[in-house]
C-alpha atoms as a PDB file:
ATOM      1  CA  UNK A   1       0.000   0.000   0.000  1.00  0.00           C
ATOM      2  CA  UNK A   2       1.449   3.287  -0.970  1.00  0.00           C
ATOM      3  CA  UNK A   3       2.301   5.696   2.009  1.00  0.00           C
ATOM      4  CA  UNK A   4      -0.403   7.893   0.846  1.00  0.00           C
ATOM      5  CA  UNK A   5      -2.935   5.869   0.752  1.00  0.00           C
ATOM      6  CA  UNK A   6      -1.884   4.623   4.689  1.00  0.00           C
ATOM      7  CA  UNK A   7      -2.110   8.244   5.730  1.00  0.00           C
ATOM      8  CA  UNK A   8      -5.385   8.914   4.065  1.00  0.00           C
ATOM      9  CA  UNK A   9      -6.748   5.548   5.925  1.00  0.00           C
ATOM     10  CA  UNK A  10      -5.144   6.833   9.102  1.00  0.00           C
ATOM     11  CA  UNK A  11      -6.672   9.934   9.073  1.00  0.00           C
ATOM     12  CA  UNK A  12      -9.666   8.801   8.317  1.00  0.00           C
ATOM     13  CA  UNK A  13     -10.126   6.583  10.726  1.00  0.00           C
ATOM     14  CA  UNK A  14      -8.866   8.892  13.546  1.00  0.00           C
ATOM     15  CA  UNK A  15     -11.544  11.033  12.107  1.00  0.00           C
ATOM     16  CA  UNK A  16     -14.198   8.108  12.540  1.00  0.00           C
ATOM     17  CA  UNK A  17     -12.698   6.823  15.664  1.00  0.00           C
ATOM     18  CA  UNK A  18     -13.300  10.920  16.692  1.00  0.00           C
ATOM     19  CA  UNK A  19     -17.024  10.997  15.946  1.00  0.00           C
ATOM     20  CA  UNK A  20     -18.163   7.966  17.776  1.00  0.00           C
ATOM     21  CA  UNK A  21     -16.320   9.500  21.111  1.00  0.00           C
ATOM     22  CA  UNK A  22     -17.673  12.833  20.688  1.00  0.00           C
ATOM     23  CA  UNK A  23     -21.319  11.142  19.798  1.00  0.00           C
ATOM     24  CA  UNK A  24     -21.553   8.278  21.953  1.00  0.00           C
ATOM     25  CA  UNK A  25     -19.009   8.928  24.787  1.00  0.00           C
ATOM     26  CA  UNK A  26     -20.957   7.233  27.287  1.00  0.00           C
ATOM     27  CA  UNK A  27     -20.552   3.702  25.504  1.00  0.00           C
ATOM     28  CA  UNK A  28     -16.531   4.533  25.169  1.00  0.00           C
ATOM     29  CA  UNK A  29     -16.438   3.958  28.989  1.00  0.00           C
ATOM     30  CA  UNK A  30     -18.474   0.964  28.907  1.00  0.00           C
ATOM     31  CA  UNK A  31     -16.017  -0.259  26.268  1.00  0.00           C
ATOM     32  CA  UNK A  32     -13.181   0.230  27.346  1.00  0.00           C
ATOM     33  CA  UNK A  33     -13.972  -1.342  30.914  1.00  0.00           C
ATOM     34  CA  UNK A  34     -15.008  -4.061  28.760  1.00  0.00           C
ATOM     35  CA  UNK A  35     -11.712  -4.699  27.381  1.00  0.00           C
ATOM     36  CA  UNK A  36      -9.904  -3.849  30.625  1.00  0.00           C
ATOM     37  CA  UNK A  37     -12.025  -6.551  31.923  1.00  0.00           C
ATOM     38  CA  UNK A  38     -10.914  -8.605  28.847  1.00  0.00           C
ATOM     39  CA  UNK A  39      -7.277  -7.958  29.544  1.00  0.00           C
ATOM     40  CA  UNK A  40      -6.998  -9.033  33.062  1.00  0.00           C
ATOM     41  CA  UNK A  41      -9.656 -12.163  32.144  1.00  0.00           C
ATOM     42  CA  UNK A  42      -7.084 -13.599  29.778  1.00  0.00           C
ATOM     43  CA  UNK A  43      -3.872 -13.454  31.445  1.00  0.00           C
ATOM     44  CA  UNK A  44      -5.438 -14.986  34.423  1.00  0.00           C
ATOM     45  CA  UNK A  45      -7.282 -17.554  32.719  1.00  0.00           C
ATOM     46  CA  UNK A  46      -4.026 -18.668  31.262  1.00  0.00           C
ATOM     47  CA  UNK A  47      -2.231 -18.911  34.828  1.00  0.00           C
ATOM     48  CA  UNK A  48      -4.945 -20.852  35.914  1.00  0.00           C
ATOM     49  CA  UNK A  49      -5.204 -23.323  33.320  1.00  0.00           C
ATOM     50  CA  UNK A  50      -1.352 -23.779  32.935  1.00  0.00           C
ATOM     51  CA  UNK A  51      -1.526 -24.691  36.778  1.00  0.00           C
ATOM     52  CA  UNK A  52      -4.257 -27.150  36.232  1.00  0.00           C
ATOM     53  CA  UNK A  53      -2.596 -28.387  32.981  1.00  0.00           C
ATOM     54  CA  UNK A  54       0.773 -29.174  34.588  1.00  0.00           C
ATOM     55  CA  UNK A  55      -0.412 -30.283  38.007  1.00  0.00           C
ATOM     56  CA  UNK A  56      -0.126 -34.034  37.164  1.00  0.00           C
ATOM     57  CA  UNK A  57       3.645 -33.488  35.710  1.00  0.00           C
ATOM     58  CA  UNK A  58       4.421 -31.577  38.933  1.00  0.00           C
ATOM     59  CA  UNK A  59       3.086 -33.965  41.149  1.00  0.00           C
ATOM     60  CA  UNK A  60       5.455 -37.061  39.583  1.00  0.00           C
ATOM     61  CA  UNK A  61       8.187 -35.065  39.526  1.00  0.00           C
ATOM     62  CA  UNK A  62       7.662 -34.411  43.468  1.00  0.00           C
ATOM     63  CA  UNK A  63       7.366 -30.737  43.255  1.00  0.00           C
ATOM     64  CA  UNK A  64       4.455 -28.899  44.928  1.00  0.00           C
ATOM     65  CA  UNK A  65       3.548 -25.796  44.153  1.00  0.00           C
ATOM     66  CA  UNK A  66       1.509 -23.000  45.683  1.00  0.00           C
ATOM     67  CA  UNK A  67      -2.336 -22.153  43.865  1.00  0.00           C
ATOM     68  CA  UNK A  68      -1.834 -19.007  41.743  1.00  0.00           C
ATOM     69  CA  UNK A  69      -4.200 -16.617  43.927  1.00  0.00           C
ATOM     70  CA  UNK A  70      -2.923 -14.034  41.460  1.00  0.00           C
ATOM     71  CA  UNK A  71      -4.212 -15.449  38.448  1.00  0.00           C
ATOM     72  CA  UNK A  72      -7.606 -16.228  40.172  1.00  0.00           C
ATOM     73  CA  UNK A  73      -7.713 -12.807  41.435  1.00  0.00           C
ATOM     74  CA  UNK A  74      -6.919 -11.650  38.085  1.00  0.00           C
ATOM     75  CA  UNK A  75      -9.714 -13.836  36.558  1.00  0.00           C
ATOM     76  CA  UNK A  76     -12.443 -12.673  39.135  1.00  0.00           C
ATOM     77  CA  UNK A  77     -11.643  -8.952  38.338  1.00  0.00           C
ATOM     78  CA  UNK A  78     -11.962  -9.553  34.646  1.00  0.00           C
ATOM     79  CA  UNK A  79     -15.256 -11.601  35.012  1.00  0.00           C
ATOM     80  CA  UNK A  80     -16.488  -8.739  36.703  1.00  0.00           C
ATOM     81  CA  UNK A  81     -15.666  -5.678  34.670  1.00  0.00           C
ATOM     82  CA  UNK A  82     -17.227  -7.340  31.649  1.00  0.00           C
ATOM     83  CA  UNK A  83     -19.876  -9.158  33.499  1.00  0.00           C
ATOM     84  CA  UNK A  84     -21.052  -5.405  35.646  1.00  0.00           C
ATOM     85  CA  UNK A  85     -18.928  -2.456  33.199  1.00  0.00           C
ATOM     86  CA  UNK A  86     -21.633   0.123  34.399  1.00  0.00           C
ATOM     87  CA  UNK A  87     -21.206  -0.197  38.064  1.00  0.00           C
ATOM     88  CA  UNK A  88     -17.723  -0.641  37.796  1.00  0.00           C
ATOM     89  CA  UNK A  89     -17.380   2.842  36.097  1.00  0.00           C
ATOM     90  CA  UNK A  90     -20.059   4.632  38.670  1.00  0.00           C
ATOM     91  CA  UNK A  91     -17.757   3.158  41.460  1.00  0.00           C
ATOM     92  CA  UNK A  92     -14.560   4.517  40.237  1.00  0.00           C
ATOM     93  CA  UNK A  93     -16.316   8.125  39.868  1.00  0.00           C
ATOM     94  CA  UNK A  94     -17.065   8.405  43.434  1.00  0.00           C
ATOM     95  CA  UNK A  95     -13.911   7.142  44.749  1.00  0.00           C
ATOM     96  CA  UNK A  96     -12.019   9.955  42.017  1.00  0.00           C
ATOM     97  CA  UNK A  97     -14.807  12.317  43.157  1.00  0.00           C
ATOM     98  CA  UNK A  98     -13.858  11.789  47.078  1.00  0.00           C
ATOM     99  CA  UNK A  99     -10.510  11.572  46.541  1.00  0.00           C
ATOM    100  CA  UNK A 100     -10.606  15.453  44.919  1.00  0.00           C
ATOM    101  CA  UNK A 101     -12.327  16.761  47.192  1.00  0.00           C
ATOM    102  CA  UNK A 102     -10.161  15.214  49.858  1.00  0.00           C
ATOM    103  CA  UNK A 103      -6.889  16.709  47.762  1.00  0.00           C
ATOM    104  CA  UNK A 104      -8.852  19.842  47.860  1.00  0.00           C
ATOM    105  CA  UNK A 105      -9.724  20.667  51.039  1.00  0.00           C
ATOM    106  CA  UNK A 106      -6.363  19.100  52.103  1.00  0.00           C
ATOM    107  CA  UNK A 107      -4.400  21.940  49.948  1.00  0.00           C
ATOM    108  CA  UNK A 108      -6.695  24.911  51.589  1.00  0.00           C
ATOM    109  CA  UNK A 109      -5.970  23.560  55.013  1.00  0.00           C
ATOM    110  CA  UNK A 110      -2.211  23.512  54.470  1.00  0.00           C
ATOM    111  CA  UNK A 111      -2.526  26.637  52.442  1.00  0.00           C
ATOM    112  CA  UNK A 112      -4.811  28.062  55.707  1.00  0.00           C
ATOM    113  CA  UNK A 113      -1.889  26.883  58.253  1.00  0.00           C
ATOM    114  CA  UNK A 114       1.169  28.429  56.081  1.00  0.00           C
ATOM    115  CA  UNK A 115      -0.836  31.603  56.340  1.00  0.00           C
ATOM    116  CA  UNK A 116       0.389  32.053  60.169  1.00  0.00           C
ATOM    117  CA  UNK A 117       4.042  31.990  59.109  1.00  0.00           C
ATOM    118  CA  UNK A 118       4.221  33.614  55.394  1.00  0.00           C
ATOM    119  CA  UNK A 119       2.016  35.437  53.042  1.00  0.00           C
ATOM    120  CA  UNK A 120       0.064  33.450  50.979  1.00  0.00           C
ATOM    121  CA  UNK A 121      -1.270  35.441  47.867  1.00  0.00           C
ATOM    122  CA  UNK A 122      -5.342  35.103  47.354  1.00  0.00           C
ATOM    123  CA  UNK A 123      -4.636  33.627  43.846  1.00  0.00           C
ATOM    124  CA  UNK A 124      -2.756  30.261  45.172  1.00  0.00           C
ATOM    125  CA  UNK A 125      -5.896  29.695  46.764  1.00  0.00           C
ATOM    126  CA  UNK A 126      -7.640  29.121  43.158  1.00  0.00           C
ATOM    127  CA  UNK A 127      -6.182  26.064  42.185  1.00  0.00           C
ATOM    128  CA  UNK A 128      -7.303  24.063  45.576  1.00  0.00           C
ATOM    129  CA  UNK A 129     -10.546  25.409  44.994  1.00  0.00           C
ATOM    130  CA  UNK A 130     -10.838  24.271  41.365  1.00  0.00           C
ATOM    131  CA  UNK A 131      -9.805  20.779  42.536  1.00  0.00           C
ATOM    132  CA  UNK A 132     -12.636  20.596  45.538  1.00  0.00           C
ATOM    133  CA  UNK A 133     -15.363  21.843  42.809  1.00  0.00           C
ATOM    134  CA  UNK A 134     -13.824  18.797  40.284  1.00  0.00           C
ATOM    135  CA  UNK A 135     -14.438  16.501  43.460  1.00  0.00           C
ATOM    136  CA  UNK A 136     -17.904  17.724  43.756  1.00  0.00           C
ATOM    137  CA  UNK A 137     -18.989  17.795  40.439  1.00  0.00           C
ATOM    138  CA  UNK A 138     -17.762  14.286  40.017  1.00  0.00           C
ATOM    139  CA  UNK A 139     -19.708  13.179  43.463  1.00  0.00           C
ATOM    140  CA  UNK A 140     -23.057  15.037  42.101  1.00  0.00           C
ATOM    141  CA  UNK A 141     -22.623  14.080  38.271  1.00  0.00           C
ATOM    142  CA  UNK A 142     -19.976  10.649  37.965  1.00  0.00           C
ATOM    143  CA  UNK A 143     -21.070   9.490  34.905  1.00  0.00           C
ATOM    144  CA  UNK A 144     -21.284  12.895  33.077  1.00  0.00           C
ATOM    145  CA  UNK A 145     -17.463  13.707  34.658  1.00  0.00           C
ATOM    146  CA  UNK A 146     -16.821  10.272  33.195  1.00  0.00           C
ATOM    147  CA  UNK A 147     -17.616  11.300  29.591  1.00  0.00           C
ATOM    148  CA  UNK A 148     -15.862  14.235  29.322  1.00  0.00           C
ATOM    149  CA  UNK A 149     -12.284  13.034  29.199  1.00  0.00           C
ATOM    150  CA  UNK A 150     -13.640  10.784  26.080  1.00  0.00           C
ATOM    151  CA  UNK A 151     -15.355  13.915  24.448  1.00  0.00           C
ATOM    152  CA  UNK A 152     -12.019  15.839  24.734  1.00  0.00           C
ATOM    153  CA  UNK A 153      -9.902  12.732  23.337  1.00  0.00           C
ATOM    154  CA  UNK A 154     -12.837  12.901  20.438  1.00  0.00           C
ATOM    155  CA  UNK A 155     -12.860  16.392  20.189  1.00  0.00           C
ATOM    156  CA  UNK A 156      -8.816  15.632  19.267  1.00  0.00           C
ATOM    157  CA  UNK A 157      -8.705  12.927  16.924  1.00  0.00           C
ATOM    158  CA  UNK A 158     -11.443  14.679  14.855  1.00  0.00           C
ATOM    159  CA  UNK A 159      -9.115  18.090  14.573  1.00  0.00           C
ATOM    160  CA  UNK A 160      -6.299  15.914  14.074  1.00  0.00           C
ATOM    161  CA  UNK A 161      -7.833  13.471  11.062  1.00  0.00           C
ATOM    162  CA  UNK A 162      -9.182  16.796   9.689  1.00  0.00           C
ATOM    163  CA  UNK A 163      -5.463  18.671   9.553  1.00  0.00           C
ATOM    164  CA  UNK A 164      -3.689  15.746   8.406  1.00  0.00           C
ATOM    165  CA  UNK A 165      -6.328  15.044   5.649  1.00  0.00           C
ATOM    166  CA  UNK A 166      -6.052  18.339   4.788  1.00  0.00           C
ATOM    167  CA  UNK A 167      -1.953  18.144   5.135  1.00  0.00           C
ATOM    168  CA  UNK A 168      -2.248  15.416   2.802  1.00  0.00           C
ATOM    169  CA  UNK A 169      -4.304  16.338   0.077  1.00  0.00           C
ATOM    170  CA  UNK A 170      -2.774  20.647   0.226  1.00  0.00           C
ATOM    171  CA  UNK A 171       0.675  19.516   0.197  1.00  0.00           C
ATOM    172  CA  UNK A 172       0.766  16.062  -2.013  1.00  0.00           C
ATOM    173  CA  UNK A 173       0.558  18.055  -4.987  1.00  0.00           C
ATOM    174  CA  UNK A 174       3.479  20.848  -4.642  1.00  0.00           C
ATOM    175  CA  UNK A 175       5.432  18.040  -2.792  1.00  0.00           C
ATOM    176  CA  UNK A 176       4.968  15.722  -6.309  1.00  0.00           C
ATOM    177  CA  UNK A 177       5.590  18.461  -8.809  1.00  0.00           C
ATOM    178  CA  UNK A 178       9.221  19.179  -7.100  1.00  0.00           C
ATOM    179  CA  UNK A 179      10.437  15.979  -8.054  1.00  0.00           C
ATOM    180  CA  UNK A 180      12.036  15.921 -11.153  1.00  0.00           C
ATOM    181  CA  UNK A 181      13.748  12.747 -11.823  1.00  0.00           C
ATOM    182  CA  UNK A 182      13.623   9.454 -10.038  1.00  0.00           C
ATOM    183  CA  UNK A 183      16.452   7.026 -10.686  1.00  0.00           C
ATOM    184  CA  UNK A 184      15.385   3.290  -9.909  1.00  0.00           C
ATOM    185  CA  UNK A 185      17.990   1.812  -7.687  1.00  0.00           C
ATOM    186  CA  UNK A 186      18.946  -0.954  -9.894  1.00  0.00           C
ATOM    187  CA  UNK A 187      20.474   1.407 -12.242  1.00  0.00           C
ATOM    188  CA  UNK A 188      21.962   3.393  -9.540  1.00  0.00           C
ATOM    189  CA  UNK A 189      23.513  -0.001  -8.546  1.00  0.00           C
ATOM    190  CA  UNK A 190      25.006  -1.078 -12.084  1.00  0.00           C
END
């Protein structure tokens, strides 16, 4: 496939990849808890059957080994982000949302208690405040504050399939004409 041709189907599906964030950002999440889920289900399903498969050879050769809790634990996780992906994702919002506003209200206190020993300017005060409202809004709202990171990363790939589509098309042309001559290399070789 010609290089063009990759970076016209690269764009383009950035571009596509784009719209269905921006559109449907609420089934990104469930998606892509589904193949977290997916990722720690395999890995642990392997451990586990590799201990069953081998547990015979082990046992003639004498050798005992210990039951991989890792790989079970592993397996269990995965079984349940793909079996519950929804609750899962709510569950992770709260405990981001708590820990802001923990983070929060931990920098105003510490920026509260430097205030008896140096001057603390009114502005450094924004920052921990922006971070308690995050951890709010994400305690009121968790799915919504969920989305938004995947409308942003939409919001992205769409500007970014648009200017290298345009890049592509604008530039191929002027790039083409400069090239005067092309030599193939087995007569460069000879």
């Amino acid at each position: 496939m010609k290089s063009f041709n990759y970076a016209v189907l690269s764009s383009l599906c950035a571009l596509i990849i784009g719209l269905l964030l921006v559109v449907w950002p609420g089934q990104a999440i469930i998606y892509l808890v589904l193949t977290i889920g997916v990722l720690f289900l395999l890995p642990g399903l392997f451990g586990l059957v590799s201990y069953v498969m081998t547990a015979r050879k082990r046992r003639e050769a004498g050798y005992g080994s210990p039951f991989p809790i890792v790989a079970l634990g592993s397996t269990l996780f995965g079984i349940w982000l793909v079996v519950m992906p929804g609750f899962f994702v709510t569950s992770l919002m709260y405990v981001l949302g708590v820990l802001l506003v923990f983070a929060g209200v931990s920098q105003l206190a510490n920026l509260v208690a430097a205030r008896s020993s140096v001057h603390v300017p009114w502005g450094v005060y924004i920052v921990p405040l922006l971070v308690l409202a995050a951890g709010m809004v994400v305690l009121f709202d968790p799915f919504t504050a969920a989305e938004v990171p995947f409308m942003i990363l939409g919001c992205s790939s769409i500007v970014y399939a648009l200017m290298d589509l345009f890049r592509l098309f604008k530039y191929r042309r002027r790039v083409a004409s400069q090239i005067q001559d092309i030599t193939p290399i087995e007569e460069i070789k000879d």
